[in-house]
PDB file of N, CA and C in Angstrom:
ATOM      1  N   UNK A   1       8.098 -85.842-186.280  1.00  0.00           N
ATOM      2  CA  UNK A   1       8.226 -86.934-185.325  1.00  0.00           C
ATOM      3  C   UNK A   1       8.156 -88.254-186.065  1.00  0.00           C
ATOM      4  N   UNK A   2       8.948 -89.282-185.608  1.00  0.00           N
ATOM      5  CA  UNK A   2       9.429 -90.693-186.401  1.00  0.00           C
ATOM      6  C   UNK A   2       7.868 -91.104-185.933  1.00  0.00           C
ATOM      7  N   UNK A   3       7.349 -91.948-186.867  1.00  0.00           N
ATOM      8  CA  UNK A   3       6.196 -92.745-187.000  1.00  0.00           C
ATOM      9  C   UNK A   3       6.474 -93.781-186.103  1.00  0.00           C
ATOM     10  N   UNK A   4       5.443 -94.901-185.549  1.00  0.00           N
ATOM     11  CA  UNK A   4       5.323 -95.816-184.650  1.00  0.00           C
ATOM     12  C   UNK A   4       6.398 -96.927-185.626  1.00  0.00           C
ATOM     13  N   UNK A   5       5.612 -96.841-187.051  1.00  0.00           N
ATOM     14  CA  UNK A   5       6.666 -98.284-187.572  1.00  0.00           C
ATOM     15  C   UNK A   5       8.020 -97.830-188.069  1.00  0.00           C
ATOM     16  N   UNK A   6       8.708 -96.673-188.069  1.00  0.00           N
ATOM     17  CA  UNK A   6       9.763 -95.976-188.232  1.00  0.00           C
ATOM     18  C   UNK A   6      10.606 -96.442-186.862  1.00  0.00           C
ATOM     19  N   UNK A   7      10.107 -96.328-185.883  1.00  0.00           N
ATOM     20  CA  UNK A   7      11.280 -96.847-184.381  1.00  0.00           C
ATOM     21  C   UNK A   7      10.964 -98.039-184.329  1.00  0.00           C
ATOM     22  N   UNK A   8      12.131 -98.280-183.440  1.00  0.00           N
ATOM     23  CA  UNK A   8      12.414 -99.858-183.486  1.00  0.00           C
ATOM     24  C   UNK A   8      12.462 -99.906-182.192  1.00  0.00           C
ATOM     25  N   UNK A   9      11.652-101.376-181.133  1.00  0.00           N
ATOM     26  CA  UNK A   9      11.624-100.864-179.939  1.00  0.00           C
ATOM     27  C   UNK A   9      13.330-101.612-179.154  1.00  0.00           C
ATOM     28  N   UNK A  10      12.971-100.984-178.323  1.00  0.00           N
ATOM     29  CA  UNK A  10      14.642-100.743-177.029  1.00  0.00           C
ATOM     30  C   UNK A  10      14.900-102.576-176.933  1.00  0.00           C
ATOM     31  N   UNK A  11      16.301-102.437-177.120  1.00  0.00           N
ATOM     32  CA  UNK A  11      16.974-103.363-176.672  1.00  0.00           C
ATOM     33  C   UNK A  11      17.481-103.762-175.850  1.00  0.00           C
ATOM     34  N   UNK A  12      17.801-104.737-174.802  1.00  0.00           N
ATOM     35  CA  UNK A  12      18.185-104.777-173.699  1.00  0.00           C
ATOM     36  C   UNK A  12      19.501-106.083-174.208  1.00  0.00           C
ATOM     37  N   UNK A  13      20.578-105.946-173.392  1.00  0.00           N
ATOM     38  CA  UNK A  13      21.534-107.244-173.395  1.00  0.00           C
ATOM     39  C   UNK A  13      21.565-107.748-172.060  1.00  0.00           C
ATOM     40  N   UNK A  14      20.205-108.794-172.064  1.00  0.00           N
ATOM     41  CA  UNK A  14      19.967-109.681-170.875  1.00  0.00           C
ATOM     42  C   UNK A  14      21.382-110.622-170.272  1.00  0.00           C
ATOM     43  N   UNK A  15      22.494-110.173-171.571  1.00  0.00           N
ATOM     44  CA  UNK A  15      23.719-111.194-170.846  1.00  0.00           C
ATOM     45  C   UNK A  15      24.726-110.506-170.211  1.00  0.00           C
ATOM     46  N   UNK A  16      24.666-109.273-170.060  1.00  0.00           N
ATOM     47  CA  UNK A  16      25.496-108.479-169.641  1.00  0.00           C
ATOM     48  C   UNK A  16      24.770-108.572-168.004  1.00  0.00           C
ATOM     49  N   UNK A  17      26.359-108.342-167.607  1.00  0.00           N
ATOM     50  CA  UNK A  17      26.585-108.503-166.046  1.00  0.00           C
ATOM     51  C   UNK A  17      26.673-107.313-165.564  1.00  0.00           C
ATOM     52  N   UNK A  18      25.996-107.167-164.265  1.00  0.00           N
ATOM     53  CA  UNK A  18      25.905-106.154-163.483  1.00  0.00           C
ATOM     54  C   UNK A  18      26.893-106.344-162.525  1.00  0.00           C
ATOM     55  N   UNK A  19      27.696-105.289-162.654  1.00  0.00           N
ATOM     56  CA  UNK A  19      28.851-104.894-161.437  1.00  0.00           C
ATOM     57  C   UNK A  19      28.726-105.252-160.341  1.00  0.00           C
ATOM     58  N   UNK A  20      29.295-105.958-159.388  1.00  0.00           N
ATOM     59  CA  UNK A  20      28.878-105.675-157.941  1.00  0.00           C
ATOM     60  C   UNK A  20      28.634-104.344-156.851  1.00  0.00           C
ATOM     61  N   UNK A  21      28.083-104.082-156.158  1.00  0.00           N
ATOM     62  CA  UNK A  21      28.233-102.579-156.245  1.00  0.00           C
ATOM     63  C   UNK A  21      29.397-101.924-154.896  1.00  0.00           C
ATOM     64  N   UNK A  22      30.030-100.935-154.648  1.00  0.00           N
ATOM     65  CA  UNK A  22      31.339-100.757-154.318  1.00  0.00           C
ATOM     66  C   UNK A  22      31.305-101.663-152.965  1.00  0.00           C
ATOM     67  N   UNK A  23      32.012-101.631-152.207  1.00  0.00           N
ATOM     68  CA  UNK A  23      32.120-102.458-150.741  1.00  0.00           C
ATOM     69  C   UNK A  23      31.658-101.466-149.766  1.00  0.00           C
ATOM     70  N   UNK A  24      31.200-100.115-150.118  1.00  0.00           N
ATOM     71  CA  UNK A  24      31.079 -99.154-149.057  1.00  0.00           C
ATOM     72  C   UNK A  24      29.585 -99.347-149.050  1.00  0.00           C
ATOM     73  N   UNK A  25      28.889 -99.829-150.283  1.00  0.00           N
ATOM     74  CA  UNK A  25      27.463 -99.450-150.484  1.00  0.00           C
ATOM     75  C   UNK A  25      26.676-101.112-150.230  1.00  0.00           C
ATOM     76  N   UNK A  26      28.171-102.045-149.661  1.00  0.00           N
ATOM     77  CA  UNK A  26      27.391-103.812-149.931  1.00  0.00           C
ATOM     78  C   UNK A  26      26.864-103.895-147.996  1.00  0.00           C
ATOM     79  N   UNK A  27      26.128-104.244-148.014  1.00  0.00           N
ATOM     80  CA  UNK A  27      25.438-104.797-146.506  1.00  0.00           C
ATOM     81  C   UNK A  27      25.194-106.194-146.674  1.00  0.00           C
ATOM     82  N   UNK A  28      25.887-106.497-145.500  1.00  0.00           N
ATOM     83  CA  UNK A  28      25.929-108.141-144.884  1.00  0.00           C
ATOM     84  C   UNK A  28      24.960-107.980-143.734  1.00  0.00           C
ATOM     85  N   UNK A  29      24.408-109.189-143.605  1.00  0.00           N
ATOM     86  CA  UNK A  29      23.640-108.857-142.281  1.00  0.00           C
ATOM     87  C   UNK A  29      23.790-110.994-142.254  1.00  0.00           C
ATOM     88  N   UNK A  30      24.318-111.053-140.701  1.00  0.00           N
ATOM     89  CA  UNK A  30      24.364-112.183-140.138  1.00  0.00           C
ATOM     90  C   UNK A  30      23.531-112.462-138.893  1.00  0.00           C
ATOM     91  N   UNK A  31      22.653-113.903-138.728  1.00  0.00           N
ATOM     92  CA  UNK A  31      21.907-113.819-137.441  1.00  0.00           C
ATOM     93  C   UNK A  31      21.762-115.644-137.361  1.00  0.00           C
ATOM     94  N   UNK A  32      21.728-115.961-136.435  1.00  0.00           N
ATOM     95  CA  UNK A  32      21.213-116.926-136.118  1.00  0.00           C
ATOM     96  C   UNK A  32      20.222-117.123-134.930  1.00  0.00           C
ATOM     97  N   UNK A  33      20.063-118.925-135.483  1.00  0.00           N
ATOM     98  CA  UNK A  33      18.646-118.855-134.688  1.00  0.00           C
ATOM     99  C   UNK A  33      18.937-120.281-134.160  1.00  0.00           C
ATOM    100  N   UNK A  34      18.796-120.226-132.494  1.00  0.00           N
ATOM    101  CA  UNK A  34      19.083-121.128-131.795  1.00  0.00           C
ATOM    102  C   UNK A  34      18.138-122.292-131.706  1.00  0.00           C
ATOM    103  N   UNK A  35      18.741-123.205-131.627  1.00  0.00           N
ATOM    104  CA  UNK A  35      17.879-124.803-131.996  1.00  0.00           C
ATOM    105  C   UNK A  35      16.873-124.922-131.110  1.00  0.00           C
ATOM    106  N   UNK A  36      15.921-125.527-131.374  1.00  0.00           N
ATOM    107  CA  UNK A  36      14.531-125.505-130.766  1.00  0.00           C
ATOM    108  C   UNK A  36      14.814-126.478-129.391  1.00  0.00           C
ATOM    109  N   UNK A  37      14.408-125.993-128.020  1.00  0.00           N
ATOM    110  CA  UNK A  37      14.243-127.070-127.143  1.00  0.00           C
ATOM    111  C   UNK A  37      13.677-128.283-127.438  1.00  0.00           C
ATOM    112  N   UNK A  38      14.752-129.031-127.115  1.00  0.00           N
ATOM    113  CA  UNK A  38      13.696-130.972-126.993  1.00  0.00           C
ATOM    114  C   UNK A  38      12.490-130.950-125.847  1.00  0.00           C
ATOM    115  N   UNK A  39      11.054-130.901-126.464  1.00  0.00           N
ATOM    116  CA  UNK A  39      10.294-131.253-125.701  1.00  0.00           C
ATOM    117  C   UNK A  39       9.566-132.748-125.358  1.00  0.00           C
ATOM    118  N   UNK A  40       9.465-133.553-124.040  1.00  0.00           N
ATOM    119  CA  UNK A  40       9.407-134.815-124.282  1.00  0.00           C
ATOM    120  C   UNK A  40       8.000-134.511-124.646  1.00  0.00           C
ATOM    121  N   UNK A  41       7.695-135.768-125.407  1.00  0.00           N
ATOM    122  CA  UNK A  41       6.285-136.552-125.800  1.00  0.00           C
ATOM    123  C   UNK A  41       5.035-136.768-124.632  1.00  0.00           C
ATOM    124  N   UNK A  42       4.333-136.009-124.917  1.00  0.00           N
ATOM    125  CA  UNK A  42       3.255-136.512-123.933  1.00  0.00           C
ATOM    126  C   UNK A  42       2.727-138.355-124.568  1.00  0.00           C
ATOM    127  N   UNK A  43       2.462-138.772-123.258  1.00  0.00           N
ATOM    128  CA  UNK A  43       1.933-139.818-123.261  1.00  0.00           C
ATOM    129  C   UNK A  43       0.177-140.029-123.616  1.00  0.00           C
ATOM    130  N   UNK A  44      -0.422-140.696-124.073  1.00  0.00           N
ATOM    131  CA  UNK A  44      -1.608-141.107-124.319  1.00  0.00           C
ATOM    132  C   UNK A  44      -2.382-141.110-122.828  1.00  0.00           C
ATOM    133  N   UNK A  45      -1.660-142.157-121.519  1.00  0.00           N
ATOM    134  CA  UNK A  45      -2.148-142.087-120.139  1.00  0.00           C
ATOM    135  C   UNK A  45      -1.995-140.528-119.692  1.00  0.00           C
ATOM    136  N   UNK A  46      -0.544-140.019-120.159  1.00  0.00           N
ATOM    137  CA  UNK A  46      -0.319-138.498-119.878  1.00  0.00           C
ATOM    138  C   UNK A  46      -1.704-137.617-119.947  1.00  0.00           C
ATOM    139  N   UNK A  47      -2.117-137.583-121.594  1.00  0.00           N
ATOM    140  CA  UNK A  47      -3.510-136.457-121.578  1.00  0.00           C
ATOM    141  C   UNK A  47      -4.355-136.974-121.164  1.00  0.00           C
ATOM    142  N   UNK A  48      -4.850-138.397-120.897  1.00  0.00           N
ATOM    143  CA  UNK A  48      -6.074-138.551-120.365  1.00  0.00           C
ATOM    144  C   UNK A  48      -6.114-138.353-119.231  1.00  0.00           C
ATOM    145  N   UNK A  49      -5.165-138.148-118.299  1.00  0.00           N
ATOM    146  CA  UNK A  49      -5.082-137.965-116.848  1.00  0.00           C
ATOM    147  C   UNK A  49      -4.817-136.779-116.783  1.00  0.00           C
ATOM    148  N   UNK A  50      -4.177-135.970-117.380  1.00  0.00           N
ATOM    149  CA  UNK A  50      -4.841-134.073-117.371  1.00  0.00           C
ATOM    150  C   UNK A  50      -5.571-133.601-118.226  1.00  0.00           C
ATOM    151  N   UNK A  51      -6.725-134.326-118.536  1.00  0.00           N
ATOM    152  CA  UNK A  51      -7.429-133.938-118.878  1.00  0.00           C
ATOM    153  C   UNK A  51      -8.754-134.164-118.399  1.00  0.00           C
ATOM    154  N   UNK A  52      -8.967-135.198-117.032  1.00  0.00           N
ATOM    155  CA  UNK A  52      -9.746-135.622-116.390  1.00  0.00           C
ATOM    156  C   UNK A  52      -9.904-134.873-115.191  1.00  0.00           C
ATOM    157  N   UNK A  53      -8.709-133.739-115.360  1.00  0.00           N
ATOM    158  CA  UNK A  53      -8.154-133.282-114.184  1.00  0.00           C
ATOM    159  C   UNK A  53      -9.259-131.697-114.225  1.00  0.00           C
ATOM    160  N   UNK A  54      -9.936-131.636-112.655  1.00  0.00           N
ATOM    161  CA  UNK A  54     -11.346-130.306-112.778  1.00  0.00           C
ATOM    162  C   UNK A  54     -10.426-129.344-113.522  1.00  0.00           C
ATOM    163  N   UNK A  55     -11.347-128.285-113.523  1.00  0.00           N
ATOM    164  CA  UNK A  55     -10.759-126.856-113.527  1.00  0.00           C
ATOM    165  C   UNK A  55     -10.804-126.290-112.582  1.00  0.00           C
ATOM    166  N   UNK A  56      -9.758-125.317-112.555  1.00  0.00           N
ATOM    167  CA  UNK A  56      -9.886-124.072-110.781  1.00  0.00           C
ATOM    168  C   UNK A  56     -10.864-123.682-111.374  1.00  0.00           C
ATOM    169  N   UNK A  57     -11.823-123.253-110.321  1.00  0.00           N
ATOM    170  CA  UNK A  57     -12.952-121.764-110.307  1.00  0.00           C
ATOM    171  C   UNK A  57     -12.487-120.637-111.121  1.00  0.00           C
ATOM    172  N   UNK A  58     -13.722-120.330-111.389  1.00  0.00           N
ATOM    173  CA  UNK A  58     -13.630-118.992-112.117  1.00  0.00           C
ATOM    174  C   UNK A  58     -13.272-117.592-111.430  1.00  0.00           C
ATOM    175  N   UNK A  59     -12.187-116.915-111.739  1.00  0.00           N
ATOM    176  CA  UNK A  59     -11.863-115.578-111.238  1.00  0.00           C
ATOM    177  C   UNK A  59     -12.783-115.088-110.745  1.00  0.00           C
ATOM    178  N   UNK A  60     -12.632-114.153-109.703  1.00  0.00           N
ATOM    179  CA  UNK A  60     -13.851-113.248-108.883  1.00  0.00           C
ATOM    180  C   UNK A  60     -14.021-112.069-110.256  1.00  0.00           C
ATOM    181  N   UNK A  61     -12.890-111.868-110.732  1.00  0.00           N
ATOM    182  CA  UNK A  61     -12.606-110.697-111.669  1.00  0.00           C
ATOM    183  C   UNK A  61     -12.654-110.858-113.237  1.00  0.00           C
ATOM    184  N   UNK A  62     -13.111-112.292-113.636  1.00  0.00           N
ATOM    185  CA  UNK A  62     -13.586-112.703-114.651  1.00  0.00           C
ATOM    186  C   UNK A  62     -14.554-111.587-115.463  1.00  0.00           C
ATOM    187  N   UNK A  63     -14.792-111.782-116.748  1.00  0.00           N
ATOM    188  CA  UNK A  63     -15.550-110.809-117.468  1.00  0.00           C
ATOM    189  C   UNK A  63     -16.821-111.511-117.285  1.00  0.00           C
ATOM    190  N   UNK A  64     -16.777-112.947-117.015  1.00  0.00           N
ATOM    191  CA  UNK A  64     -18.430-112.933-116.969  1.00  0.00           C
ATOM    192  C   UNK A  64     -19.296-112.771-115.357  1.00  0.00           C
ATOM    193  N   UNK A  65     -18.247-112.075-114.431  1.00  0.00           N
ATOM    194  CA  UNK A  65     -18.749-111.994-113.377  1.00  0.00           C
ATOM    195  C   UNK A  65     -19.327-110.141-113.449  1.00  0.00           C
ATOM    196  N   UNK A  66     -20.322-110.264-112.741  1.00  0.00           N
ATOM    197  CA  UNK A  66     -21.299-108.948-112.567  1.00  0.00           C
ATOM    198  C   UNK A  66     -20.379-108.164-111.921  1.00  0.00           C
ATOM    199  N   UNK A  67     -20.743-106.625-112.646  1.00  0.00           N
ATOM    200  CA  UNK A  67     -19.416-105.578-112.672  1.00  0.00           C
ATOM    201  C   UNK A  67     -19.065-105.408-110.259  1.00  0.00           C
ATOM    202  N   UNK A  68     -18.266-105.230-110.579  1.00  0.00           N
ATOM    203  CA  UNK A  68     -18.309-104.257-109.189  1.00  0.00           C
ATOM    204  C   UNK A  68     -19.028-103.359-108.465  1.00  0.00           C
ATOM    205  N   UNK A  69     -19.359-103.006-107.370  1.00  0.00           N
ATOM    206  CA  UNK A  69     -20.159-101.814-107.297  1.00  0.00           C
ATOM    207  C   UNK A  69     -19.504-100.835-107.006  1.00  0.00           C
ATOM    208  N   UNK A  70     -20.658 -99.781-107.499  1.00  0.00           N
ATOM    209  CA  UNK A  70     -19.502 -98.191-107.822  1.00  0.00           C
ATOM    210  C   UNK A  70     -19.504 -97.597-106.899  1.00  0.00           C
ATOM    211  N   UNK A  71     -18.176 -97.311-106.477  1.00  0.00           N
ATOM    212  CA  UNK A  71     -18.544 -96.409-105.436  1.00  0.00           C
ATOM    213  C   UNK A  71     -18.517 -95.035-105.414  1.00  0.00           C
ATOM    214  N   UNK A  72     -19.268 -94.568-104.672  1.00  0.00           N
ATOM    215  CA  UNK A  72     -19.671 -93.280-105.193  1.00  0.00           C
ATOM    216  C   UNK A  72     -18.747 -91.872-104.595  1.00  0.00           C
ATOM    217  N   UNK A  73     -18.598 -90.739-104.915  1.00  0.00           N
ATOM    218  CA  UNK A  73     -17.304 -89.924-105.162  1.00  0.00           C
ATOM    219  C   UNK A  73     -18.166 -89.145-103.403  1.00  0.00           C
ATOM    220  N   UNK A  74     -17.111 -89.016-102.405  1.00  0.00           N
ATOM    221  CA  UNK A  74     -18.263 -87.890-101.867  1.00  0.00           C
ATOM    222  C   UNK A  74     -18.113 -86.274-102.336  1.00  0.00           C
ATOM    223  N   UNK A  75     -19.357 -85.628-101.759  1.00  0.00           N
ATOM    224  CA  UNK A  75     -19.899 -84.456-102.151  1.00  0.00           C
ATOM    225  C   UNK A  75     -18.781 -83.571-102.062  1.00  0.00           C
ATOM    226  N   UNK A  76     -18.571 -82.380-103.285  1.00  0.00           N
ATOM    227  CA  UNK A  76     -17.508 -81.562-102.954  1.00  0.00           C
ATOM    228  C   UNK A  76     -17.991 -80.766-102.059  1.00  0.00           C
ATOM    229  N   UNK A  77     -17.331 -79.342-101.427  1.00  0.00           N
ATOM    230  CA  UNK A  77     -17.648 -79.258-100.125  1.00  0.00           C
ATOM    231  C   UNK A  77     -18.558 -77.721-100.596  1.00  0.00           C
ATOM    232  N   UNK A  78     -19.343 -77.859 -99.908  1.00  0.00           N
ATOM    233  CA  UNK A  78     -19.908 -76.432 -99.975  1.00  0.00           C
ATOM    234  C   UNK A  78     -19.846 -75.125-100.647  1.00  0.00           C
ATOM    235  N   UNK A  79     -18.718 -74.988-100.029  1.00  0.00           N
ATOM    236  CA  UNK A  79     -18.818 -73.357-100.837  1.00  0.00           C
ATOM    237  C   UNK A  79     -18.186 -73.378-102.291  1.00  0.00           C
ATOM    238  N   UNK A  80     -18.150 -74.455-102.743  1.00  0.00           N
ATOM    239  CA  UNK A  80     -17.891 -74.541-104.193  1.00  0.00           C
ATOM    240  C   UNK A  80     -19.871 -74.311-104.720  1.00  0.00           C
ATOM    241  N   UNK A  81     -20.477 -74.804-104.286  1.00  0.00           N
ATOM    242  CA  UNK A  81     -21.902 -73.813-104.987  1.00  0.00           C
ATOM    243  C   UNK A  81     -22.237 -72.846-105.033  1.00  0.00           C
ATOM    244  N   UNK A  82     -21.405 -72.018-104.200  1.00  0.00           N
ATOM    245  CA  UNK A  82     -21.731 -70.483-103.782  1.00  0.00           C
ATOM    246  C   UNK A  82     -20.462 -69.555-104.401  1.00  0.00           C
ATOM    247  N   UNK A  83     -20.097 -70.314-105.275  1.00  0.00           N
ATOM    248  CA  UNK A  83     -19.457 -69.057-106.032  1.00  0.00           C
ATOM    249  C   UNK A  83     -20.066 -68.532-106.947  1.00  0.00           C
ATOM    250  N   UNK A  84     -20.222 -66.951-106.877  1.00  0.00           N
ATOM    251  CA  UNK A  84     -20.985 -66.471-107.293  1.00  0.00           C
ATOM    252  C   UNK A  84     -20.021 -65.561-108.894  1.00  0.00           C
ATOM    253  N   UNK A  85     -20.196 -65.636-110.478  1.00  0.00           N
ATOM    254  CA  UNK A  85     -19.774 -65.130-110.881  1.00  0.00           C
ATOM    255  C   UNK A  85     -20.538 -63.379-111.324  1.00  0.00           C
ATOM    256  N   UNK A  86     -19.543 -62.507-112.104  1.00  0.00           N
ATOM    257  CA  UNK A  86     -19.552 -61.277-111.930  1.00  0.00           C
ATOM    258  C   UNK A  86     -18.863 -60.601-113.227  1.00  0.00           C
ATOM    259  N   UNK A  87     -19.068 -59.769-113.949  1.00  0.00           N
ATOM    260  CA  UNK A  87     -18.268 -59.315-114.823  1.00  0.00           C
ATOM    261  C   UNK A  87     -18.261 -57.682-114.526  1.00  0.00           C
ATOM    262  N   UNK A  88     -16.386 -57.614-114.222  1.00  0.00           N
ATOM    263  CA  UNK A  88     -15.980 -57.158-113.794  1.00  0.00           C
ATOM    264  C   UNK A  88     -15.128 -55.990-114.445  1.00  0.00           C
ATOM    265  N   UNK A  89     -15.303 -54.859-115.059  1.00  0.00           N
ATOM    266  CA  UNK A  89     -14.059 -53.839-116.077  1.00  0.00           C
ATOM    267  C   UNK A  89     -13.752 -54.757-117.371  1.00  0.00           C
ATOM    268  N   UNK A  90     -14.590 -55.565-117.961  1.00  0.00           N
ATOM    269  CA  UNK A  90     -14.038 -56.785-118.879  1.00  0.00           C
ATOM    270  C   UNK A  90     -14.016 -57.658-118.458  1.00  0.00           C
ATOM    271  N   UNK A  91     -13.578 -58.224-117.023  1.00  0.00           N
ATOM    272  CA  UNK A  91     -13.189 -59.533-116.748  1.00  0.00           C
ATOM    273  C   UNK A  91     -13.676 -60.593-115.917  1.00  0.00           C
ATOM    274  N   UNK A  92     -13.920 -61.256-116.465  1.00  0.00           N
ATOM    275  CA  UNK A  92     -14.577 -62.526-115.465  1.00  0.00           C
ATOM    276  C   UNK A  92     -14.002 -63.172-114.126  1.00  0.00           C
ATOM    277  N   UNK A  93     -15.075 -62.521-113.333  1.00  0.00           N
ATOM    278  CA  UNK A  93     -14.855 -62.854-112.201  1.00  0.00           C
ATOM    279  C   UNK A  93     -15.098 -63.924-111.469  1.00  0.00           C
ATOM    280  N   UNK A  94     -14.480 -64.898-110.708  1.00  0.00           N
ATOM    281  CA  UNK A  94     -15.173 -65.431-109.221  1.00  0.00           C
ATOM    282  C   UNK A  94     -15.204 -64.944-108.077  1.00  0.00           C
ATOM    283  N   UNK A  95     -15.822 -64.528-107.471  1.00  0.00           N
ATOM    284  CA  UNK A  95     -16.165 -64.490-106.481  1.00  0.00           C
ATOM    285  C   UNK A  95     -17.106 -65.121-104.962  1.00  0.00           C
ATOM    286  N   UNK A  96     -16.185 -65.532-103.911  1.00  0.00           N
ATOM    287  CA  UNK A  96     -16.679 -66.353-103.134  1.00  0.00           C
ATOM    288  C   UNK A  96     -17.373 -65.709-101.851  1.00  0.00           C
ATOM    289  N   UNK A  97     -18.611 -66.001-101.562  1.00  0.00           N
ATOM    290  CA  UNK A  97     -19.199 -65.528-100.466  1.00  0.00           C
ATOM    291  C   UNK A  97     -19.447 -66.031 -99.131  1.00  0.00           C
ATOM    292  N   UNK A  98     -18.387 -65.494 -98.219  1.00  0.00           N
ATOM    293  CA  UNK A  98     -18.621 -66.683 -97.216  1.00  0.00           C
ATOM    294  C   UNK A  98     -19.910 -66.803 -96.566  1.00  0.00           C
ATOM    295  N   UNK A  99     -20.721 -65.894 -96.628  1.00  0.00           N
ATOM    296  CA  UNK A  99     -21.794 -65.667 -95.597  1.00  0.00           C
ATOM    297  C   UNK A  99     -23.053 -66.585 -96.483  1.00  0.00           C
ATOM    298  N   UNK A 100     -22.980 -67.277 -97.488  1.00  0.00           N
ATOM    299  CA  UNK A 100     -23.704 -67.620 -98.171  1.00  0.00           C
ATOM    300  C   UNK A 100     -23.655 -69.434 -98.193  1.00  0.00           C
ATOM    301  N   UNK A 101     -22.741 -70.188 -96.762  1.00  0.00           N
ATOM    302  CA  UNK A 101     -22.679 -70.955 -96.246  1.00  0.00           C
ATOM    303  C   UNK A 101     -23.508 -70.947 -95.435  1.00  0.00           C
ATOM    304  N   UNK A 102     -23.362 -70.262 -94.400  1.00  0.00           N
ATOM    305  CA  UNK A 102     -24.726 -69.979 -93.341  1.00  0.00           C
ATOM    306  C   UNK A 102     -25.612 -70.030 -93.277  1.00  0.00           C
ATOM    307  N   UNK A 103     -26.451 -69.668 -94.595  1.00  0.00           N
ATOM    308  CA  UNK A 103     -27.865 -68.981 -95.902  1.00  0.00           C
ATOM    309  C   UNK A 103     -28.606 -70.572 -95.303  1.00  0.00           C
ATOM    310  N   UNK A 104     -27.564 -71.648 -95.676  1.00  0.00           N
ATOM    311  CA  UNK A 104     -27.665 -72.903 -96.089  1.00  0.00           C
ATOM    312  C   UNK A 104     -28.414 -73.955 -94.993  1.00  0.00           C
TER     313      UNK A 104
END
């Protein structure tokens, strides 16, 4: 293997021109951008007179207003406590007892 001071390092010809590349592989991309609205000048009397001007009230629904109250879900109905489970040949059963409304 050639020694470090045996190679000579890589040359480049910084004046050589790079091809353009084919017309199938060049992308144009065109856009414009529409001129900014003329906004008039506020006046000096302008901000001091809206700015003297109250504020509306604060939202009912504001974050610094105290939450809502919750309302609460009603009770599911009965005989959803009285299902009674069972294992059955392997398989898990529900089973519902009507007479176990009555109990109640």
């Amino acid at each position: 293997a050639p020694s470090a001071e045996e190679t000579e390092p890589f040359e480049t010809d910084e004046s050589a021109a790079i091809p353009p590349p084919h017309p199938a592989y060049r992308m144009t991309a065109r856009f414009s951008i529409p001129a900014p609205v003329p906004m008039p000048a506020w006046s000096d009397s302008e901000i001091v007179r809206l700015l003297a001007m109250s504020s509306p009230p604060a939202s009912p629904l504001s974050p610094w207003s105290s939450p809502p109250p919750q309302i609460p879900f009603p009770p599911l109905p009965r005989y959803y406590h009285h299902l009674h489970l069972c294992y059955h040949q392997h398989h898990l059963l529900a089973l519902f007892v009507p007479w176990a409304i009555e109990l109640l």
